[in-house]
C-alpha atoms as a PDB file:
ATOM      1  CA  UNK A   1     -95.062   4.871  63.155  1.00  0.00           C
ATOM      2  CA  UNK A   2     -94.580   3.385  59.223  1.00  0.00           C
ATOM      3  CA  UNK A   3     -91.765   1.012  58.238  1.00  0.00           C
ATOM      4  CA  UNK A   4     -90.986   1.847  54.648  1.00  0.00           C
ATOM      5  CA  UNK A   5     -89.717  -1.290  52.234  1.00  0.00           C
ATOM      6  CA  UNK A   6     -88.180  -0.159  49.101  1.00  0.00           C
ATOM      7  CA  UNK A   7     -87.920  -3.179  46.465  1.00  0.00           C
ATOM      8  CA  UNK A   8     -85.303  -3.282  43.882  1.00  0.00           C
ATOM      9  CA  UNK A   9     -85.178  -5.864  40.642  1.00  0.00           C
ATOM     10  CA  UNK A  10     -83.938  -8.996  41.964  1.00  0.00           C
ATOM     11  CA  UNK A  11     -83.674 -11.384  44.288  1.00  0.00           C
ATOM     12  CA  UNK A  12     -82.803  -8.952  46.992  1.00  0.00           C
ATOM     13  CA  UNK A  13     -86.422  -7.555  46.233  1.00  0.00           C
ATOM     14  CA  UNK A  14     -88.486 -10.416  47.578  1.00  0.00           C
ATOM     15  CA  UNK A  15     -85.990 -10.662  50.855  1.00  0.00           C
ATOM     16  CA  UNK A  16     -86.760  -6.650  51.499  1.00  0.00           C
ATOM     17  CA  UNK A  17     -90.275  -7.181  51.077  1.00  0.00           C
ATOM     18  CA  UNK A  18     -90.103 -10.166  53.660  1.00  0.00           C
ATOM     19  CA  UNK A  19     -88.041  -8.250  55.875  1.00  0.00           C
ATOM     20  CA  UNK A  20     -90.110  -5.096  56.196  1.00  0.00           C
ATOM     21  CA  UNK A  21     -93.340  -7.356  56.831  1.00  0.00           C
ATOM     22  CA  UNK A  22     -91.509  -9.064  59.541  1.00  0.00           C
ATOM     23  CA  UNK A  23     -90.097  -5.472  60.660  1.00  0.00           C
ATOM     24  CA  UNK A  24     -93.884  -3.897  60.577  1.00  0.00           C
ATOM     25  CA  UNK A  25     -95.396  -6.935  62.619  1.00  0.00           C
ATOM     26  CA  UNK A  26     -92.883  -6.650  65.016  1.00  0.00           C
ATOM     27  CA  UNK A  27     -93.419  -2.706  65.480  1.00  0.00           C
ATOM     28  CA  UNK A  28     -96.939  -3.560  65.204  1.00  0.00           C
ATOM     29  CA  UNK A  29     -97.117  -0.810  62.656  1.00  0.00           C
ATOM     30  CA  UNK A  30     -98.105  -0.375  58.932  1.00  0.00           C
ATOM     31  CA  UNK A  31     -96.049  -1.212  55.964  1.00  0.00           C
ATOM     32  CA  UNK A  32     -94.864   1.661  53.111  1.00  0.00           C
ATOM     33  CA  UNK A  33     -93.758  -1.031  49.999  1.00  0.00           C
ATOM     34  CA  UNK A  34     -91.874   1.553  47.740  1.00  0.00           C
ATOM     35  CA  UNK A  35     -92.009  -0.449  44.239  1.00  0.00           C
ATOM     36  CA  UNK A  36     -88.540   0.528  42.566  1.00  0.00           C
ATOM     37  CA  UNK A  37     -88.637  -2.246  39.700  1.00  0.00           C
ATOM     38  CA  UNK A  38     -90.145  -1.400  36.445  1.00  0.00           C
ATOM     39  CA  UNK A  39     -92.668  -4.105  36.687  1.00  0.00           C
ATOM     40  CA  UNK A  40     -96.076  -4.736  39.368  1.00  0.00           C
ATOM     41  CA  UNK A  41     -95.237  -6.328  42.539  1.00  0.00           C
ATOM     42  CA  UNK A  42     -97.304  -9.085  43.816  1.00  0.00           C
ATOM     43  CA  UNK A  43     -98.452  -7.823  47.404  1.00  0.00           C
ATOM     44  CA  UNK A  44    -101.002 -10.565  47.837  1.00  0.00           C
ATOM     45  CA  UNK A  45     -98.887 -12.669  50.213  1.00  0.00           C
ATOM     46  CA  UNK A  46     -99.111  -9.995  52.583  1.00  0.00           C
ATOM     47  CA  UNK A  47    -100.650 -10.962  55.662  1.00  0.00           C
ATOM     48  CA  UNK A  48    -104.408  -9.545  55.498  1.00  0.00           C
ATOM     49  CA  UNK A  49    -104.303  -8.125  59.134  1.00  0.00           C
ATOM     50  CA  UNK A  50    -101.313  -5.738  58.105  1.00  0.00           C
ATOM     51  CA  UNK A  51    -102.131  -2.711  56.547  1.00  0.00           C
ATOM     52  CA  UNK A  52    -100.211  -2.150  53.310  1.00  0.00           C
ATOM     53  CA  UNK A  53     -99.821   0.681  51.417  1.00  0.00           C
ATOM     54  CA  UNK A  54     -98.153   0.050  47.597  1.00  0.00           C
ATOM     55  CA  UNK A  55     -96.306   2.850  45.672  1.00  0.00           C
ATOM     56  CA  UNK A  56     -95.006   3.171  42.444  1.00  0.00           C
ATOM     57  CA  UNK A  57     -91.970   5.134  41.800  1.00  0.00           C
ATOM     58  CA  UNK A  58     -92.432   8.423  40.313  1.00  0.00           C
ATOM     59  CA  UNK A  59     -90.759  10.617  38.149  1.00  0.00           C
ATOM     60  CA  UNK A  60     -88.601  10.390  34.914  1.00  0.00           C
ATOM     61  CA  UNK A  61     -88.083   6.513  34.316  1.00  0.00           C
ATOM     62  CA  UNK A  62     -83.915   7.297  34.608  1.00  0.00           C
ATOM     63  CA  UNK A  63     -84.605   8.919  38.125  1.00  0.00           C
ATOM     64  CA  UNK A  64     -81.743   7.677  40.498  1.00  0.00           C
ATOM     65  CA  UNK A  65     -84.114   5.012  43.109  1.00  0.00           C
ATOM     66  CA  UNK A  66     -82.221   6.203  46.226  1.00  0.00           C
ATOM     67  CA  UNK A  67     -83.671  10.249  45.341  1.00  0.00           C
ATOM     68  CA  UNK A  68     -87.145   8.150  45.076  1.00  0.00           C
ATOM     69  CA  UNK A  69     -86.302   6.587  48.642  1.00  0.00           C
ATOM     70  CA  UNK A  70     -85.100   9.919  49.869  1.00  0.00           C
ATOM     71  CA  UNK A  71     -87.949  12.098  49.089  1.00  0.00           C
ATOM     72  CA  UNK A  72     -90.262   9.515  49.846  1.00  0.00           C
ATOM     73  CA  UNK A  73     -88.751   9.881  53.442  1.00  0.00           C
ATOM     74  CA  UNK A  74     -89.001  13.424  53.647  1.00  0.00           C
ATOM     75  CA  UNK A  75     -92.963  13.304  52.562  1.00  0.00           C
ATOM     76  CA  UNK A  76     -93.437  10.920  55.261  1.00  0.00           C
ATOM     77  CA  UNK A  77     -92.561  11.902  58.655  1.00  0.00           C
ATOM     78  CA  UNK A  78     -94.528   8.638  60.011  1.00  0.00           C
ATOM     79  CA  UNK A  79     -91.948   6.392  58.442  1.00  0.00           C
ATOM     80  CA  UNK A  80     -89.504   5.098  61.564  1.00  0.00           C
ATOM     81  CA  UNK A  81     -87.688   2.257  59.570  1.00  0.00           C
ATOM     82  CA  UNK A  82     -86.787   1.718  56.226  1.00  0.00           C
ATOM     83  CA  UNK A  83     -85.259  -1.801  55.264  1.00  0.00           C
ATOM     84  CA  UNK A  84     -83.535  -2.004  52.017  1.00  0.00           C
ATOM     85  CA  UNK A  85     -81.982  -4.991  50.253  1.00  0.00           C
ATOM     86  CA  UNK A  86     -78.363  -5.242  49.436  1.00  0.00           C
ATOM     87  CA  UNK A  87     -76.643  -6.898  46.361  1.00  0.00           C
ATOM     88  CA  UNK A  88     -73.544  -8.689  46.808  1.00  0.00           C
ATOM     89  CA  UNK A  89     -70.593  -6.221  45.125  1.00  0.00           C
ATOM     90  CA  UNK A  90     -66.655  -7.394  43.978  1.00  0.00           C
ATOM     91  CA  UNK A  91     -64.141  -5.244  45.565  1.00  0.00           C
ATOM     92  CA  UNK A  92     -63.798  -3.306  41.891  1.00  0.00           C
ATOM     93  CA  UNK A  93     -67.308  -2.154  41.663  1.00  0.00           C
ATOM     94  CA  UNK A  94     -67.540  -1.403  45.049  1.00  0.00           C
ATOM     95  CA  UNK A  95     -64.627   1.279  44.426  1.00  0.00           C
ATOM     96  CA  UNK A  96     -65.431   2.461  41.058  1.00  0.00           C
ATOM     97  CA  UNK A  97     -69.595   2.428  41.372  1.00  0.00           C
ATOM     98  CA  UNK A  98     -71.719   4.129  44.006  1.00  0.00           C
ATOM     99  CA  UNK A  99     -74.294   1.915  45.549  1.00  0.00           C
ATOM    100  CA  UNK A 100     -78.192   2.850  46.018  1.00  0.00           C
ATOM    101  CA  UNK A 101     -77.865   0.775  49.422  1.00  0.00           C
ATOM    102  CA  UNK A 102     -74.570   2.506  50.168  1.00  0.00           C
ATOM    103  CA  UNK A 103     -76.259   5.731  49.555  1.00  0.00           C
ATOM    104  CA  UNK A 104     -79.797   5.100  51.757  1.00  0.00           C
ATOM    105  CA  UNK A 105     -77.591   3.502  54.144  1.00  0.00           C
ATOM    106  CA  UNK A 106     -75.614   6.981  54.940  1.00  0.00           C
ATOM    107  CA  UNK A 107     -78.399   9.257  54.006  1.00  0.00           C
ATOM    108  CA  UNK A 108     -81.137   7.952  55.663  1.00  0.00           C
ATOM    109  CA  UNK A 109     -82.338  10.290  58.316  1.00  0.00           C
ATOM    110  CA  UNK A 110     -84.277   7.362  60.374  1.00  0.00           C
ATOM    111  CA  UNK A 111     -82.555   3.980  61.148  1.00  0.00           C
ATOM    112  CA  UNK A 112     -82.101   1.449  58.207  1.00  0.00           C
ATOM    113  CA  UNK A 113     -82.375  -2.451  57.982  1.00  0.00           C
ATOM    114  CA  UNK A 114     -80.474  -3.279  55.263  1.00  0.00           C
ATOM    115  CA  UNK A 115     -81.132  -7.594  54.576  1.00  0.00           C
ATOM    116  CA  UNK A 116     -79.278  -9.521  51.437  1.00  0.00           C
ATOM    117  CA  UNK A 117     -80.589 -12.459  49.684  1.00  0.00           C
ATOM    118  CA  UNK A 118     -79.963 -16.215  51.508  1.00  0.00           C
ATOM    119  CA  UNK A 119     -77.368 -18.217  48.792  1.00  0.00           C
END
């Protein structure tokens, strides 16, 4: 049993990242962190007595992050959890724009956490 993190750009990255290490203690199981921003993540607050695995997305730089989630799922069967972040949306984008969380959320084949950032 895995929990898989996948962290966006912004602030709901660091809350997902916090979430699934909270998530994997409390499964008492390792932690996937699925790095979907186009910079390094800083994995050195992680607690030293959980084992963390880091991966970069891969693929064309434009490829959609929920496909990157997706087929990271279906690679690993070990994954039980995955815990997203979610960005606060106005009513308009929420009806004209699809939503990477919106998308993992009903995709997902295993159950989802989905956290957003405090105010």
């Amino acid at each position: 049993m895995t929990v898989l993190v996948a962290v966006p750009e912004g602030r709901e990255g660091p809350q997902a990242l916090d979430a699934g290490i909270t998530e994997a203690r409390l499964l008492d199981t390792d932690l996937v962190v699925l790095n979907l921003t186009l910079s390094t993540i800083d994995v050195s607050g992680v607690p030293e007595d959980l084992k963390v695995t880091l991966l970069e997305r891969s693929g064309p730089g434009d490829r959609d992050p929920a496909d990157a989630v997706l087929d990271e799922l279906a690679d690993r069967p070990d994954v039980s959890r995955l815990v997203i972040g979610l960005r606060r949306r106005s009513p308009v984008s929420k009806a004209l724009l699809g939503s990477i969380s919106q998308r993992l959320l009903l995709e997902s084949p295993i159950p989802v956490l989905a956290v957003k950032p405090e105010d």
